[in-house]
N, C-alpha and C. Protein backbone atom coordinates (compact mmCIF):
# COMPACT_ATOMS: atom_id res chain seq x y z
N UNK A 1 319.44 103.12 173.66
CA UNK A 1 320.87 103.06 173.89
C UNK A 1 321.51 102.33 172.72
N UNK A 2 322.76 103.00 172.37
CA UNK A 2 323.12 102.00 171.37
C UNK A 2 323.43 100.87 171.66
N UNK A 3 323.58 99.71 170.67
CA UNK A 3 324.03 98.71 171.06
C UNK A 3 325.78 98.69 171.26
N UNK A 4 325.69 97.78 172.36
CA UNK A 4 327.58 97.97 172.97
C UNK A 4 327.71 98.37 173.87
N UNK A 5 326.84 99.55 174.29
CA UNK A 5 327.24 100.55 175.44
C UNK A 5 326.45 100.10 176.64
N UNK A 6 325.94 98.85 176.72
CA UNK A 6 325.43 98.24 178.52
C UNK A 6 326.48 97.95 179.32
N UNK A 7 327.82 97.59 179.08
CA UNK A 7 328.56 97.27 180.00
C UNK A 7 329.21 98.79 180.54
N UNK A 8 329.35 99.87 179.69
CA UNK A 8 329.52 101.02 180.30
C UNK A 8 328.55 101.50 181.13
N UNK A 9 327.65 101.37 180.69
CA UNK A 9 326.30 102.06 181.62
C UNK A 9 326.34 101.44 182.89
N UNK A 10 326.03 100.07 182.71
CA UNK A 10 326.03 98.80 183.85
C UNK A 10 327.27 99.48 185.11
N UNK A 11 328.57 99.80 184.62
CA UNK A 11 329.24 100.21 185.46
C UNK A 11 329.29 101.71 185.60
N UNK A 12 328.76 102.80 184.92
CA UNK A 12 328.03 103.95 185.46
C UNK A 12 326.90 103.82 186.58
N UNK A 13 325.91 102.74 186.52
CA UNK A 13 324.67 102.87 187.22
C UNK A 13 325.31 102.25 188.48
N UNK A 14 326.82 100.95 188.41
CA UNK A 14 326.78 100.54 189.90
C UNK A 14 327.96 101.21 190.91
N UNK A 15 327.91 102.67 190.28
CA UNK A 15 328.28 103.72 190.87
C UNK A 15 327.66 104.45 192.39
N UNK A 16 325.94 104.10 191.99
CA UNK A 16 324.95 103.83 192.64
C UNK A 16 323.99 103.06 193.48
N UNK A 17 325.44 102.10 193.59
CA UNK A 17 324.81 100.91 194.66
C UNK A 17 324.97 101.29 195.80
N UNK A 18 323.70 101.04 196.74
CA UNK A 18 324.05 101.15 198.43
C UNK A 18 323.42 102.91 198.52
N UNK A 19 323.07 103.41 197.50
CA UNK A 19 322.72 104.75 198.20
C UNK A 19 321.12 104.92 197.87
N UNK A 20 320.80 105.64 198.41
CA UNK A 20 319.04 106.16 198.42
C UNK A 20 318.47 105.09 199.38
N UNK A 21 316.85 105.09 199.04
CA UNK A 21 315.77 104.50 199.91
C UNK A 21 315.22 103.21 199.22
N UNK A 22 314.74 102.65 199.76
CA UNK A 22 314.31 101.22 198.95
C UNK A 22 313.77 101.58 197.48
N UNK A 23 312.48 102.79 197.17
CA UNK A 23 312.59 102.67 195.91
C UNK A 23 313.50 103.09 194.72
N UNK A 24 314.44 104.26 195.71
CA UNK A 24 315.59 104.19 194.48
C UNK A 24 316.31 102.90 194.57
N UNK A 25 317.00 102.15 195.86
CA UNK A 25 317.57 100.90 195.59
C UNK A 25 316.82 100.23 194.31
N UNK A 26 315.50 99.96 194.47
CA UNK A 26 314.59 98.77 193.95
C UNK A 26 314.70 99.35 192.29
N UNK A 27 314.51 100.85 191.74
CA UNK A 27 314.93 101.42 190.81
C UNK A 27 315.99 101.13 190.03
N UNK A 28 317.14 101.71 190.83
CA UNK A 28 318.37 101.05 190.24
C UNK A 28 318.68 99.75 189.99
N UNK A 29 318.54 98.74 190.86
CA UNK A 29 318.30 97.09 190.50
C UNK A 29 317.49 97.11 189.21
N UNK A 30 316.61 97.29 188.71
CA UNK A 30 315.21 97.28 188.17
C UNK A 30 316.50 97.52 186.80
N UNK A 31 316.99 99.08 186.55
CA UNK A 31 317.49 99.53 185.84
C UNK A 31 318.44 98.29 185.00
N UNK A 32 319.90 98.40 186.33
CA UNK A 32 321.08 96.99 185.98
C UNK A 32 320.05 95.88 185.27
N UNK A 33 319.21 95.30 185.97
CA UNK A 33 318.71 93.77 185.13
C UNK A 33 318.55 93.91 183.88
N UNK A 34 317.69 95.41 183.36
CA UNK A 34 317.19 95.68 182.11
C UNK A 34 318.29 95.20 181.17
N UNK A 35 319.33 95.58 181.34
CA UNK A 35 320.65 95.54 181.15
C UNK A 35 321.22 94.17 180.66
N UNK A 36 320.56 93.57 181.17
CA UNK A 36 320.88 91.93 180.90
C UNK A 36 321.86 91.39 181.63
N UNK A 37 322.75 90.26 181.09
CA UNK A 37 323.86 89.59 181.35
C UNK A 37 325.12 90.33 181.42
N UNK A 38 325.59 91.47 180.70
CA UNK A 38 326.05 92.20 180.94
C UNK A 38 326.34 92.56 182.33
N UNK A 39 325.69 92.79 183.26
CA UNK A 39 325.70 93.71 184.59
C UNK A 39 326.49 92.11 185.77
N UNK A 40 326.60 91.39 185.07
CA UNK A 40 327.17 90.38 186.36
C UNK A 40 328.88 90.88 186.58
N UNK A 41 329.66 90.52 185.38
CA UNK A 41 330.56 91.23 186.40
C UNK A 41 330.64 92.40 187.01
N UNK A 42 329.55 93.18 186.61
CA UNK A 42 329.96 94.46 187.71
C UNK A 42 329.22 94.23 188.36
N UNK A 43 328.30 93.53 188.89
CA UNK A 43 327.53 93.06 190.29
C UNK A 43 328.96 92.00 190.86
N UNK A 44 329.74 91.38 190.16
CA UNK A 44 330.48 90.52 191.05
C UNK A 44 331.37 91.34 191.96
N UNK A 45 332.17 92.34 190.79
CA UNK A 45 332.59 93.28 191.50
C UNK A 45 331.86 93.75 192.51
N UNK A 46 331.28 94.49 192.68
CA UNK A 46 330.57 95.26 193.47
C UNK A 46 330.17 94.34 195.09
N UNK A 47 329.61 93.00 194.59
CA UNK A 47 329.89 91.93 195.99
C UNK A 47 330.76 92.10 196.79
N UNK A 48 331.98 92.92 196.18
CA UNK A 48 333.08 92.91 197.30
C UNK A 48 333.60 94.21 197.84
N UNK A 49 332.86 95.22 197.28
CA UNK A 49 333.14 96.34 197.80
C UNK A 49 333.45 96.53 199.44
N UNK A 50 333.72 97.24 200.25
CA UNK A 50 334.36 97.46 201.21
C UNK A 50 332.76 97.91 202.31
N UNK A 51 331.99 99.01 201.03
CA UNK A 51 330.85 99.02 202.20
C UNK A 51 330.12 97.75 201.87
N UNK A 52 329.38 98.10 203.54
CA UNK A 52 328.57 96.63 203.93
C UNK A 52 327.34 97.10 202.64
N UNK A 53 326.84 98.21 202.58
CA UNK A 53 325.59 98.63 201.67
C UNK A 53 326.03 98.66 200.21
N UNK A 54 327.11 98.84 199.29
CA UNK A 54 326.98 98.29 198.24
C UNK A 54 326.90 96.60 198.03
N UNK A 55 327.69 96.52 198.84
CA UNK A 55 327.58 94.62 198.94
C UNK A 55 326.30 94.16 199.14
N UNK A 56 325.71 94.62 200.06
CA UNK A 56 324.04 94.17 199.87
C UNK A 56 323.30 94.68 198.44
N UNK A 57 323.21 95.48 198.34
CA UNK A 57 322.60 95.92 197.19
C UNK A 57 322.91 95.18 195.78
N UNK A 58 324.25 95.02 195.94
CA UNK A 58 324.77 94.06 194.59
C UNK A 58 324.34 92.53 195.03
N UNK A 59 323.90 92.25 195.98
CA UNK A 59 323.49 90.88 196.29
C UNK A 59 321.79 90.73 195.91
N UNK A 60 321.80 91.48 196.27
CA UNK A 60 320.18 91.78 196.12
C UNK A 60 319.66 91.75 194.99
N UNK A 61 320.36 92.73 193.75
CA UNK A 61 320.00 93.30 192.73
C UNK A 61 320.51 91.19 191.68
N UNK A 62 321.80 91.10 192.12
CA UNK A 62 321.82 89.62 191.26
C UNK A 62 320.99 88.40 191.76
N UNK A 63 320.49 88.72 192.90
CA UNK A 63 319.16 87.57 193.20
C UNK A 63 318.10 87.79 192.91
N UNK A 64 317.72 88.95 192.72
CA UNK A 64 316.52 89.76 192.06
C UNK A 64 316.00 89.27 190.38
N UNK A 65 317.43 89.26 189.57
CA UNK A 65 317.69 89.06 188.40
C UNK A 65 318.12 87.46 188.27
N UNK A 66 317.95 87.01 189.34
CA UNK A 66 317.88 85.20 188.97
C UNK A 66 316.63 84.71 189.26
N UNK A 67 315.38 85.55 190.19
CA UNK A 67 314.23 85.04 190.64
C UNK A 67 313.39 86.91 190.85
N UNK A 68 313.07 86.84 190.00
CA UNK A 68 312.36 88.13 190.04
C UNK A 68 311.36 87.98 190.67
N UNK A 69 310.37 86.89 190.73
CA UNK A 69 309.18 86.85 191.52
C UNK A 69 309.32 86.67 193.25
N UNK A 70 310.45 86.31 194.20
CA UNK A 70 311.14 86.35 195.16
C UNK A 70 310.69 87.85 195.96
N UNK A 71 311.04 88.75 194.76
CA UNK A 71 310.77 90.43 195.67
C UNK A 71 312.10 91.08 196.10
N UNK A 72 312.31 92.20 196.00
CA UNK A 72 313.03 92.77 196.28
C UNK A 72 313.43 92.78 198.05
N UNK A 73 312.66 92.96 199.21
CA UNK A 73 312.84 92.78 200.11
C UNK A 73 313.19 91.59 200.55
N UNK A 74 312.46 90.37 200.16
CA UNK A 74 313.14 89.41 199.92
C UNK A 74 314.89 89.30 200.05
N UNK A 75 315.04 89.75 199.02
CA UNK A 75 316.56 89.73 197.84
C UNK A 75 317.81 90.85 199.16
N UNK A 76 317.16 91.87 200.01
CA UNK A 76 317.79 92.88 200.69
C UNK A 76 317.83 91.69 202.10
N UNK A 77 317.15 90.95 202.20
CA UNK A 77 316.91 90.53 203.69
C UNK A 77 318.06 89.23 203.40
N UNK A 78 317.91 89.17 202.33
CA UNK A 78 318.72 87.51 202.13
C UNK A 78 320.34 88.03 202.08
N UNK A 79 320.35 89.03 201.21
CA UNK A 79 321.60 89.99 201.36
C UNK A 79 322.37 90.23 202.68
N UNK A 80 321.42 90.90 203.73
CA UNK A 80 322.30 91.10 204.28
C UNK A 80 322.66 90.12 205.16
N UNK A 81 321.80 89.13 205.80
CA UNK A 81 322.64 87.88 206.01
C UNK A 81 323.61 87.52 205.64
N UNK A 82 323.79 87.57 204.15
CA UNK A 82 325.44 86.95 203.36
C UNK A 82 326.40 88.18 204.26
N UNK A 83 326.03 89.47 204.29
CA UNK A 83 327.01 89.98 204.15
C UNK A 83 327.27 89.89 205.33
N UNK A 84 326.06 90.10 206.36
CA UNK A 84 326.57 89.71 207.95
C UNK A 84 327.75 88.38 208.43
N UNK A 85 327.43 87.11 207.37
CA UNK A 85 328.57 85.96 207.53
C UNK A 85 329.53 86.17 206.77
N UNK A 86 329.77 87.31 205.93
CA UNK A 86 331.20 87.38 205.47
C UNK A 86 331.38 86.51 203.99
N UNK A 87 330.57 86.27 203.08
CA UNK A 87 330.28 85.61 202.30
C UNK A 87 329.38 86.07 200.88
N UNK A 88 329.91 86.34 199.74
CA UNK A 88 329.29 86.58 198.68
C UNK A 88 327.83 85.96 198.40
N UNK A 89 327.60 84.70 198.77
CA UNK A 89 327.01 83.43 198.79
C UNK A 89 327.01 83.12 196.82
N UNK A 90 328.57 83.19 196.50
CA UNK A 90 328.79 82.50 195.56
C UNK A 90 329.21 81.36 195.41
N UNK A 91 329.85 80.62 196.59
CA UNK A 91 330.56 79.88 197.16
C UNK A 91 329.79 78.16 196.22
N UNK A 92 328.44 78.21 196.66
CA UNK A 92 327.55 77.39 196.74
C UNK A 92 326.78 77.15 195.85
């Protein structure tokens, strides 16, 4: 990819949050991190989307990319708790 073009991509790929099966979820996460630092504001964005399943997925995918050894199921289970209390869990 050239250099420059991750923050376009980053927000092409989180076009794709909240849809498929755990290994496309776990895929696409996998993808965004590659991505670097770049992909946070469009994971912040994406925290607030309207569906409950991009909001998890963008929770997931930026806890994933702060503790990779944690696990992805991990990162989906911790997710949707936040999203069940109504809470980014940026707060903290």
């Amino acid at each position: 990819m050239p250099e420059g073009e991750e923050p376009e991509l980053a927000g092409v790929l989180a076009t794709q949050l909240g849809r498929g099966e755990r290994e496309t979820r776990l895929s696409l996460s996998r993808a965004l991190i590659a991505l670097g630092e770049v992909i946070m504001p469009t994971l912040r964005a994406a925290m607030t989307d309207l569906d409950p399943r991009v909001r998890q997925h963008a929770i997931a995918t930026e806890r994933l990319s702060r503790d990779p050894d944690a696990g992805f199921e991990f990162a989906i289970e911790e997710a949707k708790r936040i999203v069940a209390l109504g809470t980014t869990g940026q707060e903290g």
